[in-house]
C-alpha atoms as a PDB file:
ATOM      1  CA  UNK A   1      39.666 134.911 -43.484  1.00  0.00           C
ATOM      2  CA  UNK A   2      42.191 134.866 -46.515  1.00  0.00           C
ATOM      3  CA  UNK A   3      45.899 133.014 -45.084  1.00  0.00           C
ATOM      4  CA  UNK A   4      44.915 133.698 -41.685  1.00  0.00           C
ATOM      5  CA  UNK A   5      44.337 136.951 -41.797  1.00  0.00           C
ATOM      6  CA  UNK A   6      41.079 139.172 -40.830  1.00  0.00           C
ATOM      7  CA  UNK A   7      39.284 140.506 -43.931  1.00  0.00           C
ATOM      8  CA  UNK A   8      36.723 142.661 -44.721  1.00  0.00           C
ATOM      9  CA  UNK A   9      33.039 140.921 -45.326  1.00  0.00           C
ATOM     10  CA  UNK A  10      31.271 142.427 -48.285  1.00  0.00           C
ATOM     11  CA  UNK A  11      27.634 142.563 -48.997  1.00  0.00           C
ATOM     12  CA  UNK A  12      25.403 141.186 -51.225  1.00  0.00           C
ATOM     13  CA  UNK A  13      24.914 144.449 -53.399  1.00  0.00           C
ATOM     14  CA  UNK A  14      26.681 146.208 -55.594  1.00  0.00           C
ATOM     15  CA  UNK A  15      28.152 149.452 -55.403  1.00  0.00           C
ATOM     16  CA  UNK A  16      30.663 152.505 -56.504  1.00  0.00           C
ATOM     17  CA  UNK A  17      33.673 152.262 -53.862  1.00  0.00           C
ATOM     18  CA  UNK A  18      34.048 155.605 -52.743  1.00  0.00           C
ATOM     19  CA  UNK A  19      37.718 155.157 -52.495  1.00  0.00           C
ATOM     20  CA  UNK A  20      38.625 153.379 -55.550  1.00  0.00           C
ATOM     21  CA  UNK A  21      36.040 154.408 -57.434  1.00  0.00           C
ATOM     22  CA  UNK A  22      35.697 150.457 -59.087  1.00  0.00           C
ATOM     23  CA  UNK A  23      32.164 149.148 -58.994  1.00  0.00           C
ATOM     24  CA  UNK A  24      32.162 145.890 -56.680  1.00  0.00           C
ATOM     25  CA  UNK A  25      30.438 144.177 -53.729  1.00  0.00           C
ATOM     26  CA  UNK A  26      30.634 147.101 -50.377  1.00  0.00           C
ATOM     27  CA  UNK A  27      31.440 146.390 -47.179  1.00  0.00           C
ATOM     28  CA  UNK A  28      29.291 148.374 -44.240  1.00  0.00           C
ATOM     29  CA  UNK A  29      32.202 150.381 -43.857  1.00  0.00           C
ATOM     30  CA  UNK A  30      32.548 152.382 -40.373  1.00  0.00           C
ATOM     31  CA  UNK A  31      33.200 156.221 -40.009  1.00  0.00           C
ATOM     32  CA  UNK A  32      35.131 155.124 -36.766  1.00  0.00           C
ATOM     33  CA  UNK A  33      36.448 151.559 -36.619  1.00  0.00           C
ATOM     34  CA  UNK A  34      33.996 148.957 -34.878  1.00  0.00           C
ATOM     35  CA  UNK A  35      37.131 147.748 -32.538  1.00  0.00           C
ATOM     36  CA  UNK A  36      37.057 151.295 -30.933  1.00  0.00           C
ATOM     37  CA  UNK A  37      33.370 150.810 -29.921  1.00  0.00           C
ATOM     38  CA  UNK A  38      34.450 147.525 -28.069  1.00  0.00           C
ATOM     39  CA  UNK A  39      36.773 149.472 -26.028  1.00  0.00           C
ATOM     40  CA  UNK A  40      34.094 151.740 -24.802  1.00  0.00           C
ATOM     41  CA  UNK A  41      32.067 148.995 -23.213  1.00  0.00           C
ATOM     42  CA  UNK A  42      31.528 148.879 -20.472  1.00  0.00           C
ATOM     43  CA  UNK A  43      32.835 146.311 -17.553  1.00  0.00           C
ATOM     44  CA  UNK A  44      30.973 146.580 -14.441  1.00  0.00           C
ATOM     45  CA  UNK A  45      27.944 147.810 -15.591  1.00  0.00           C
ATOM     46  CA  UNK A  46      25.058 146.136 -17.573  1.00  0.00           C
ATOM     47  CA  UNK A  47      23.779 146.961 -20.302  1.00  0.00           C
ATOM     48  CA  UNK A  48      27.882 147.308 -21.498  1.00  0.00           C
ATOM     49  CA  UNK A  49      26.741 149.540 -24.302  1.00  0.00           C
ATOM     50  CA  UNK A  50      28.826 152.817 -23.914  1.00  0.00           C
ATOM     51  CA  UNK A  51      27.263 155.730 -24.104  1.00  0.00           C
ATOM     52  CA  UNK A  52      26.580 158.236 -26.892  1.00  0.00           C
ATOM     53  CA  UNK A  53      26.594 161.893 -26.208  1.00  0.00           C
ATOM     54  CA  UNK A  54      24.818 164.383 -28.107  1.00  0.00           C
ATOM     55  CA  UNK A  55      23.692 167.847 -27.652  1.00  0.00           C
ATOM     56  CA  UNK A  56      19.905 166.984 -27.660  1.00  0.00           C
ATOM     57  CA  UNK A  57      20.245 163.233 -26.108  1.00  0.00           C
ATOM     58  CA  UNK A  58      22.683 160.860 -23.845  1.00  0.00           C
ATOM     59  CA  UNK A  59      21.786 157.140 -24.019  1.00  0.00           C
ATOM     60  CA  UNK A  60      23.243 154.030 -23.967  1.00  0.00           C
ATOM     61  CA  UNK A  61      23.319 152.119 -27.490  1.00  0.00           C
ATOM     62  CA  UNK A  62      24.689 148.959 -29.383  1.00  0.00           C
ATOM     63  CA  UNK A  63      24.662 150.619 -32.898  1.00  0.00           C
ATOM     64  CA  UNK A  64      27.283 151.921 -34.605  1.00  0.00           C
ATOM     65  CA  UNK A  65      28.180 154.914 -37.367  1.00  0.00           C
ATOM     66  CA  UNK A  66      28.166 152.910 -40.839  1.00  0.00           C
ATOM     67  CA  UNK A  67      27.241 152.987 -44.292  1.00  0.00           C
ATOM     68  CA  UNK A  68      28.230 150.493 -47.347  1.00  0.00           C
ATOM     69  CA  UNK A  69      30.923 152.756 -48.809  1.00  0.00           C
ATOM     70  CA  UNK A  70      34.104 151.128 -49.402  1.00  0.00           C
ATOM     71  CA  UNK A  71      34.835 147.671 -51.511  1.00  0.00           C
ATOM     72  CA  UNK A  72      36.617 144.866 -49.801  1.00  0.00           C
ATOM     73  CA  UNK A  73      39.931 146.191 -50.912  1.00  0.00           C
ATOM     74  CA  UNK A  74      40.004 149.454 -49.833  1.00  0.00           C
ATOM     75  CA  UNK A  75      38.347 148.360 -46.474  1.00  0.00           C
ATOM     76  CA  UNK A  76      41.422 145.899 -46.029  1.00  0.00           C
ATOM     77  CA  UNK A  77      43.525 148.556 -46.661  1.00  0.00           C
ATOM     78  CA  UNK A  78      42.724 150.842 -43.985  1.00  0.00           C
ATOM     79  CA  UNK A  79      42.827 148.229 -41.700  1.00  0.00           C
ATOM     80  CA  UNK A  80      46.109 147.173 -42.491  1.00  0.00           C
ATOM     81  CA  UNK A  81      47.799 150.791 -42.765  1.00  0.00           C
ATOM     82  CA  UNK A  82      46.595 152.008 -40.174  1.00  0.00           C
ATOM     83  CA  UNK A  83      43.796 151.005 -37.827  1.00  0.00           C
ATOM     84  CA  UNK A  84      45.507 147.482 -36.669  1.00  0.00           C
ATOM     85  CA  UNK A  85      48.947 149.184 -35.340  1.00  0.00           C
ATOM     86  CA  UNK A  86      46.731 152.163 -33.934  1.00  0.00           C
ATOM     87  CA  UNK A  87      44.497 150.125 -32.035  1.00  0.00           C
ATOM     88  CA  UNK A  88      46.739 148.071 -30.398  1.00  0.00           C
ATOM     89  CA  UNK A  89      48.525 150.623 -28.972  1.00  0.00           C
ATOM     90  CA  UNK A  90      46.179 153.448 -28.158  1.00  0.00           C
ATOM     91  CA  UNK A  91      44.947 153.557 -24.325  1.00  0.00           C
ATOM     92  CA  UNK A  92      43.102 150.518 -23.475  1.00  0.00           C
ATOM     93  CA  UNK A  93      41.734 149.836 -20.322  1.00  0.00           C
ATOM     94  CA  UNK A  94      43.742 147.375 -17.755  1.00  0.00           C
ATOM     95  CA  UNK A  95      45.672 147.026 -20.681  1.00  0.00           C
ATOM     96  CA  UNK A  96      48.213 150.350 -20.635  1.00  0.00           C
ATOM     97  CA  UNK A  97      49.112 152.962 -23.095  1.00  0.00           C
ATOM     98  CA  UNK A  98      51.217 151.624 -25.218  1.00  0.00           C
ATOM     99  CA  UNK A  99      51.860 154.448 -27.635  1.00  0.00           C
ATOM    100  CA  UNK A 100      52.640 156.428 -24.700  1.00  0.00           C
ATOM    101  CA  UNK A 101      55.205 154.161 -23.297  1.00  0.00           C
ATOM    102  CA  UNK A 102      57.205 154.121 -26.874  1.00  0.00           C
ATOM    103  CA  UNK A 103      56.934 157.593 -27.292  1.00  0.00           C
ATOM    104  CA  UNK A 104      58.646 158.680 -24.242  1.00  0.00           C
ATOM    105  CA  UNK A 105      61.201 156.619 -25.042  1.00  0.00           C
ATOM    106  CA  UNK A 106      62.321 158.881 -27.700  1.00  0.00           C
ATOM    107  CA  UNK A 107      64.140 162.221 -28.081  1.00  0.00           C
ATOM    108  CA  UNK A 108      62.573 164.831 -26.291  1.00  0.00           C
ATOM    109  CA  UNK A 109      62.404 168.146 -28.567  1.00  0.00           C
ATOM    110  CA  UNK A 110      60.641 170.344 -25.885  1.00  0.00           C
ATOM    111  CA  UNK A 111      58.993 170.284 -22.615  1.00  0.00           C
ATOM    112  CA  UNK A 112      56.783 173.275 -22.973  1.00  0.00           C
ATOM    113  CA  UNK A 113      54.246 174.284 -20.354  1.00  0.00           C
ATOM    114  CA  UNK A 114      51.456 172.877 -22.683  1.00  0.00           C
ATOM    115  CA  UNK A 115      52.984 170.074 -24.388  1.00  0.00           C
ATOM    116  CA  UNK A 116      56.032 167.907 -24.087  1.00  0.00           C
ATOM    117  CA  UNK A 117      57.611 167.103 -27.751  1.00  0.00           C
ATOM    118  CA  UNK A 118      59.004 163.557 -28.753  1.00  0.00           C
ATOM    119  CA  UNK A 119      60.580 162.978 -31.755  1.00  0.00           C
ATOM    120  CA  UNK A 120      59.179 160.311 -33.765  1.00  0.00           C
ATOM    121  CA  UNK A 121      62.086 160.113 -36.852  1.00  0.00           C
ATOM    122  CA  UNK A 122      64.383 157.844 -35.044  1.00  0.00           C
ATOM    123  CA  UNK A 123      62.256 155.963 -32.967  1.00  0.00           C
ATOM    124  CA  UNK A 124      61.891 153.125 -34.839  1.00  0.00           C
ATOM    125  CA  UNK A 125      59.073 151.655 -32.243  1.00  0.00           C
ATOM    126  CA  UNK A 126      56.482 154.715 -33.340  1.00  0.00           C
ATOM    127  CA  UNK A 127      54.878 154.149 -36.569  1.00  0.00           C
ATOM    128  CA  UNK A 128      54.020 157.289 -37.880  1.00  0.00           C
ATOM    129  CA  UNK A 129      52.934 156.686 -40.816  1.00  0.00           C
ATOM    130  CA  UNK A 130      50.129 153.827 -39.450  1.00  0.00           C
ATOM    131  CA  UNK A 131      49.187 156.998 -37.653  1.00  0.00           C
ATOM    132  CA  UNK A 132      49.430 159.163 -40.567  1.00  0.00           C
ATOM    133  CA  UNK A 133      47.385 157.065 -42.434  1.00  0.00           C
ATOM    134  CA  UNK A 134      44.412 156.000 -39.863  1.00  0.00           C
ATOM    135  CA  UNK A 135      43.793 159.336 -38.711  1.00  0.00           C
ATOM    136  CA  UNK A 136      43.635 160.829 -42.637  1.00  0.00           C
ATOM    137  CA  UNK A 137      41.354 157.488 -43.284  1.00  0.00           C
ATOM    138  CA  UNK A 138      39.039 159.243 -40.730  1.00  0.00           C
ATOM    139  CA  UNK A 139      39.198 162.542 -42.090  1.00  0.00           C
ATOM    140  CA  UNK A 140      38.562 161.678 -45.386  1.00  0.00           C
ATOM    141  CA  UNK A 141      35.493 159.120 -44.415  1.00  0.00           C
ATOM    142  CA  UNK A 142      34.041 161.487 -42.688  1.00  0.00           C
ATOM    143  CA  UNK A 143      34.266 164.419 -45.563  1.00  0.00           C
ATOM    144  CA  UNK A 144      33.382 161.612 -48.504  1.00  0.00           C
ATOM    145  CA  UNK A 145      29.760 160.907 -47.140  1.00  0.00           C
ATOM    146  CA  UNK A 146      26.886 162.464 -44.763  1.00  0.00           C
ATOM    147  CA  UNK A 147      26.634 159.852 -42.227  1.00  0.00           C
ATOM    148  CA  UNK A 148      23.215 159.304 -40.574  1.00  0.00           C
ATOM    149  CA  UNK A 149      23.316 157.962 -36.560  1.00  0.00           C
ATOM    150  CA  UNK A 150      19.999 156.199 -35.701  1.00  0.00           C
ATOM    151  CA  UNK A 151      18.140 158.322 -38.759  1.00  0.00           C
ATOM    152  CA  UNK A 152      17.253 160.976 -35.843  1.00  0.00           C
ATOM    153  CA  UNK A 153      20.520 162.281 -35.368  1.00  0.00           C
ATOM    154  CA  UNK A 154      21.837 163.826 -38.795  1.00  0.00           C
ATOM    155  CA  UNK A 155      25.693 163.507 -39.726  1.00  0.00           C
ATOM    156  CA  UNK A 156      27.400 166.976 -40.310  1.00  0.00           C
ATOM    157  CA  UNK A 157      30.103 165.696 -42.980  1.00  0.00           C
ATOM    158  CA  UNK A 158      33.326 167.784 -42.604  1.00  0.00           C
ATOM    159  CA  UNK A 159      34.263 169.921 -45.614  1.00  0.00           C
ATOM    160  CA  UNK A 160      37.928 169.613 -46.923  1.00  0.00           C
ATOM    161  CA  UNK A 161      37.416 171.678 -50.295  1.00  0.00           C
ATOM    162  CA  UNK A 162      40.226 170.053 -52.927  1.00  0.00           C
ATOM    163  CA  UNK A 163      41.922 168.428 -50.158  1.00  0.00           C
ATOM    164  CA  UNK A 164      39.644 165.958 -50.252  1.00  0.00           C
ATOM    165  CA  UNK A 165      40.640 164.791 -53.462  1.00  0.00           C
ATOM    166  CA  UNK A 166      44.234 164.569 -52.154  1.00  0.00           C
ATOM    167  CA  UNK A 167      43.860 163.024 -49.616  1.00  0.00           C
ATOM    168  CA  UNK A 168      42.303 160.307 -51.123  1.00  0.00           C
ATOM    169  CA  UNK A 169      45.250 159.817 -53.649  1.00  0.00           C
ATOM    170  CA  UNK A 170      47.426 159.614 -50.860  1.00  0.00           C
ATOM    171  CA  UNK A 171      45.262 156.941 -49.235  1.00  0.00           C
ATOM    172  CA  UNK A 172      45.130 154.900 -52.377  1.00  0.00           C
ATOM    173  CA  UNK A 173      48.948 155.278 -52.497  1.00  0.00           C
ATOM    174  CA  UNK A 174      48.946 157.299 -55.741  1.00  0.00           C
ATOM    175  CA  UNK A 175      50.419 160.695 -54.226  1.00  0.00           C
ATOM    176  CA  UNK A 176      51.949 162.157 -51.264  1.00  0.00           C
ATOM    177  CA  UNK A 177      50.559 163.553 -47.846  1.00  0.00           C
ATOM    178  CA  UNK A 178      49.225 166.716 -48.862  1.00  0.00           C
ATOM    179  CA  UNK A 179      52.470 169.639 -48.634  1.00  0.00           C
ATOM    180  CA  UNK A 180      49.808 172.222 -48.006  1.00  0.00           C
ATOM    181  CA  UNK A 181      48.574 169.987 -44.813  1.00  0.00           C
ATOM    182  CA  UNK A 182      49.798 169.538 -41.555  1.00  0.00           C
ATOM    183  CA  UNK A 183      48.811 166.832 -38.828  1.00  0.00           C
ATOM    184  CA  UNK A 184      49.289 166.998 -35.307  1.00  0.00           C
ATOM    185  CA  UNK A 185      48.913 164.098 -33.065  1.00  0.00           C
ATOM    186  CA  UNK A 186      48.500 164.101 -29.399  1.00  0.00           C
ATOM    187  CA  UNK A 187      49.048 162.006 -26.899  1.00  0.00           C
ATOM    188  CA  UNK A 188      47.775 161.854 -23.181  1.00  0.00           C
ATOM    189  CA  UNK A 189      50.210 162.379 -20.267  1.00  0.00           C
ATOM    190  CA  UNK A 190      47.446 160.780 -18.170  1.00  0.00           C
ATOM    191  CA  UNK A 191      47.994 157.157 -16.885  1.00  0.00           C
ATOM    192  CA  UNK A 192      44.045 156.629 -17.021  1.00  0.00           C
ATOM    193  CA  UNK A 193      43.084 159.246 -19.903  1.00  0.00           C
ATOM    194  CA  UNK A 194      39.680 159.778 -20.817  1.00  0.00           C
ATOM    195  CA  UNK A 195      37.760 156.474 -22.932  1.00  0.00           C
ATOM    196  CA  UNK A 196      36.438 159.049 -25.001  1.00  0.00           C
ATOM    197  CA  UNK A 197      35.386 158.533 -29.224  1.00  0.00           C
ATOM    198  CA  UNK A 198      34.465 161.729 -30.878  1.00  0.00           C
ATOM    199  CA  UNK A 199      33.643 161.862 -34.492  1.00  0.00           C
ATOM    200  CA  UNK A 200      35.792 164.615 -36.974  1.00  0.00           C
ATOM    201  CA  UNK A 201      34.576 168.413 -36.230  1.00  0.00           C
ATOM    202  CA  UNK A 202      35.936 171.220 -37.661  1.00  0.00           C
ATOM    203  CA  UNK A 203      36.688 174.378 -35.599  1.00  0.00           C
ATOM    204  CA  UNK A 204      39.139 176.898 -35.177  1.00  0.00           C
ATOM    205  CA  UNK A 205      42.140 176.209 -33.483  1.00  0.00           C
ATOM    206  CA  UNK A 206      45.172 178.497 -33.382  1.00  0.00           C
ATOM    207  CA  UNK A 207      43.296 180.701 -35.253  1.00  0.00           C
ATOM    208  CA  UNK A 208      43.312 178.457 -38.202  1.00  0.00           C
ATOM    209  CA  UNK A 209      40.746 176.154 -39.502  1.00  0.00           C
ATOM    210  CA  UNK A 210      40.956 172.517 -39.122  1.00  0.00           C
ATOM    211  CA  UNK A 211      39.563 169.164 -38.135  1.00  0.00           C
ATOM    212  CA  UNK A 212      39.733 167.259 -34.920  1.00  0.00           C
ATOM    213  CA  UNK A 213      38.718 163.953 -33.506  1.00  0.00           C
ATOM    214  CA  UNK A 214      39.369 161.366 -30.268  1.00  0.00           C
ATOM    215  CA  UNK A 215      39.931 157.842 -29.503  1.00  0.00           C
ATOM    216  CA  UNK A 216      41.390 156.755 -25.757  1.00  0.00           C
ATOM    217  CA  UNK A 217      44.485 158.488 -25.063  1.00  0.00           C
ATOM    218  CA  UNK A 218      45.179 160.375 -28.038  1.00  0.00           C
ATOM    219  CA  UNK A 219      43.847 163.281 -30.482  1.00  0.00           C
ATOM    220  CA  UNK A 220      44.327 163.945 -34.127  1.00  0.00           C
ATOM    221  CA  UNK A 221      43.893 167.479 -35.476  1.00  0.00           C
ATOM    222  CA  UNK A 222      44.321 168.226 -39.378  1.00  0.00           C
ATOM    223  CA  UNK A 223      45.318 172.119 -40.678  1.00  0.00           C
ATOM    224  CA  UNK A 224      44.742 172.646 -44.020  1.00  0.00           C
ATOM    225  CA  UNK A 225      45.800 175.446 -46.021  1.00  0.00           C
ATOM    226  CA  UNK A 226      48.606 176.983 -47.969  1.00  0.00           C
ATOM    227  CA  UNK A 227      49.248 180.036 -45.401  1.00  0.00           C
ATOM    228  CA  UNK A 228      49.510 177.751 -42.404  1.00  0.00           C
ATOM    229  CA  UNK A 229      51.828 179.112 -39.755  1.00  0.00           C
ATOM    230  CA  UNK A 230      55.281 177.706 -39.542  1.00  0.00           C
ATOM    231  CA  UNK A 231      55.141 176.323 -36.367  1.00  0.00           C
ATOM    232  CA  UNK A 232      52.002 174.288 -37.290  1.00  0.00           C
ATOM    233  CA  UNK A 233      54.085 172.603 -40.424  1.00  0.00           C
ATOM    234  CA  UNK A 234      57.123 172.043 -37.950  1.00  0.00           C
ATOM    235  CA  UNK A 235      54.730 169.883 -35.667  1.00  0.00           C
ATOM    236  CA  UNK A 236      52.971 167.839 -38.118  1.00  0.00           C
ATOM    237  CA  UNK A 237      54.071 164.509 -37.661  1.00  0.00           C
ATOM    238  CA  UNK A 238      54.456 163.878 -41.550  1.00  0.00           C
ATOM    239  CA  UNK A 239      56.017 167.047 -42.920  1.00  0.00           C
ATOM    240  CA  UNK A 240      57.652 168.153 -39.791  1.00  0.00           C
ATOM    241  CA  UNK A 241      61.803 167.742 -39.561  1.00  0.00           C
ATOM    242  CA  UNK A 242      61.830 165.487 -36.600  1.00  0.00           C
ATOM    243  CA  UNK A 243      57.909 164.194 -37.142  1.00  0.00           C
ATOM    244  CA  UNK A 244      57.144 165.135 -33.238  1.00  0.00           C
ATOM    245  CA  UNK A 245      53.973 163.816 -31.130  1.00  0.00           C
ATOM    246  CA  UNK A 246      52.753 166.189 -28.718  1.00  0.00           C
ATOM    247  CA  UNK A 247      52.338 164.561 -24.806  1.00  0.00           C
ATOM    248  CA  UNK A 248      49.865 166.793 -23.099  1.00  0.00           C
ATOM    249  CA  UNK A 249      46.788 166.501 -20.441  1.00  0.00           C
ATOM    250  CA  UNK A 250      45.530 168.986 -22.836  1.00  0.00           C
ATOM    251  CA  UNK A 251      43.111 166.416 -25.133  1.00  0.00           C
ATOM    252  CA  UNK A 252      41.531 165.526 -21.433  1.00  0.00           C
ATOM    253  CA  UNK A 253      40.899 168.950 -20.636  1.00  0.00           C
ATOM    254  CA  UNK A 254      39.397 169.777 -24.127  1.00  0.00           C
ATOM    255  CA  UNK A 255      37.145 166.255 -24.136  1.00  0.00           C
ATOM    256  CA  UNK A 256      35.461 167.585 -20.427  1.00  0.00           C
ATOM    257  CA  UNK A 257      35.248 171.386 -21.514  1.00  0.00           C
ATOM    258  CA  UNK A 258      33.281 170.014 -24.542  1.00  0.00           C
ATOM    259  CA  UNK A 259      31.249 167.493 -22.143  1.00  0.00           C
ATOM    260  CA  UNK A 260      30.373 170.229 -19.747  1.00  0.00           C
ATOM    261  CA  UNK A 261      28.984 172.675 -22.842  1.00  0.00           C
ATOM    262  CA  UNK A 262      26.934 169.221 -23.814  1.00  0.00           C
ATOM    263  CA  UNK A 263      25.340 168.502 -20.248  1.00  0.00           C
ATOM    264  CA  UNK A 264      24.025 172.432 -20.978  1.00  0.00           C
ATOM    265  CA  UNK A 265      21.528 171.302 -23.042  1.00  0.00           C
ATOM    266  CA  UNK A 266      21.782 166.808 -23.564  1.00  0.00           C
ATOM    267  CA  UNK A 267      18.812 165.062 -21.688  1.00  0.00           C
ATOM    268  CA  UNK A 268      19.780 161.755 -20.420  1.00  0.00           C
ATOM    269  CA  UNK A 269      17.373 158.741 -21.826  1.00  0.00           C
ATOM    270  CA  UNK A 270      14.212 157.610 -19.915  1.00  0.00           C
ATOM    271  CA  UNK A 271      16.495 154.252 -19.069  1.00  0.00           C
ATOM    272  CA  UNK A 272      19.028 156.177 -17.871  1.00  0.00           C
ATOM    273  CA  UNK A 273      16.683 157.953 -15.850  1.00  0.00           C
ATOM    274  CA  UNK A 274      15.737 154.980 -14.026  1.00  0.00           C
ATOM    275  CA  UNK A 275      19.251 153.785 -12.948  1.00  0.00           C
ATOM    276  CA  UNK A 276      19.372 157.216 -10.845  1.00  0.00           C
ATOM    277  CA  UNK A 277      22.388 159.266  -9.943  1.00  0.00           C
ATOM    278  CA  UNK A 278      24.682 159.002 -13.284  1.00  0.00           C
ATOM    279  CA  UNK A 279      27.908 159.991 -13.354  1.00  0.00           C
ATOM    280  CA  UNK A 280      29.322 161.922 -16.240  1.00  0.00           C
ATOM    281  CA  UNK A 281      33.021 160.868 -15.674  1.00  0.00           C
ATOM    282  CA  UNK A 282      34.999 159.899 -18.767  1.00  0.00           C
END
């Protein structure tokens, strides 16, 4: 604790920050933040560990996607500018939605069949840019290194080509959000959205290439390129004129299309086995 304030805890080796590039003490830095893990547990049934989902395996675990990567500075930094406003108000259970609440309470732009646009440039109660920052944190961690889960599971790092680079800059606070980039972020019009973490895939969406991933009650998908399609600049909540959040069931309805491909082929764990009938709800 430095004033009393949370800090980062470093380790007892030295390393090359990844971020800052400065040789120092590392922190086991988290591709998602360890706060979002908490939310998954579980509070009715024991063992609380949630569960993790892959194509070959679903079992219940404790550990966690980490790696010492980042020095004590950097890790404090992405804490501060972005995960400590995001977690707070993304969907937490018997809790609310706070991010939802706020954002209806600003201008609607659109109510679409598909999504319902809020402006977030007057609505003082939205920080963008905390989710700006967090949800480019995520991208980038998850481009800058090959994360390993439990050794038997390999990490599939995302590939941003030069935009890695930039981004970084941007999250050191040396340059701009990326002009040839545009973020969307998503919000659930569910009152009990799905408690769903997914890690940063890329796929093709819109018929562009980007990068998605989930926490509870929101979605953040990054489009890179220099030919993106005006419409995808005009919703990115950074570049965009009014900086709009899209309010849609349509993250739930992507997270269970995705879970149904993965029940094709996941097995469920011998202990999970045991306790039965499980039920694949989110």
């Amino acid at each position: 604790m430095v004033d009393g304030k949370k800090t980062a805890t470093p380790s007892g080796a030295k390393g090359r920050c990844r971020l800052c590039d400065k040789v120092a003490y590392l922190c086991d830095s988290h591709l998602m933040p360890a706060a979002l893990y908490r939310l998954l547990r579980s509070k009715t049934v024991n063992p609380r560990d949630p569960l993790a989902i892959t194509t070959r395996s679903t079992f219940q675990t404790s550990r966690q996607v980490s790696e010492y990567l980042l020095c004590v500075d950097c890790e404090d930094k992405f804490r501060r500018n972005g995960e400590e406003w995001v977690l707070r108000h993304c969907y937490r259970e018997d809790e609310g939605f706070a991010l939802r609440d706020l954002v209806l309470k600003g201008r609607l732009l659109d109510g679409g069949p598909v999504a319902k646009l809020y402006s977030t440039k007057l609505n003082l109660n939205v920080d963008s840019d905390a989710l700006t920052f967090f949800a480019a944190s995520v991208f980038w961690r998850a481009a800058a290194h090959a994360w390993q889960f439990l050794r038997s599971v390999p990490g599939n790092p995302i590939a941003l080509g030069p935009y890695q680079e930039s981004l970084r800059k941007y999250l050191l606070g040396r340059a701009s959000f990326p002009n040839s980039a545009a973020m969307w972020v998503w919000v659930s019009s569910y009152d009990k959205p799905s408690r769903v973490v997914t890690t940063p895939h890329s796929g093709r969406i819109l018929n562009c290439h980007a990068h998605s991933f989930d926490i509870p009650g929101m979605r953040f998908d990054l489009f890179l390129g220099r030919t993106l399609p005006e419409f995808v600049r005009l919703l990115c909540i950074v570049n965009g004129p009014d900086r709009p959040i899209l309010v849609s069931d349509a993250p739930d309805n992507i997270l269970a299309t995705q879970l149904h491909q993965f029940r094709q082929t996941t097995q469920l764990s011998r202990a999970l086995q045991k306790k039965g009938k499980w039920s694949w709800s989110m």
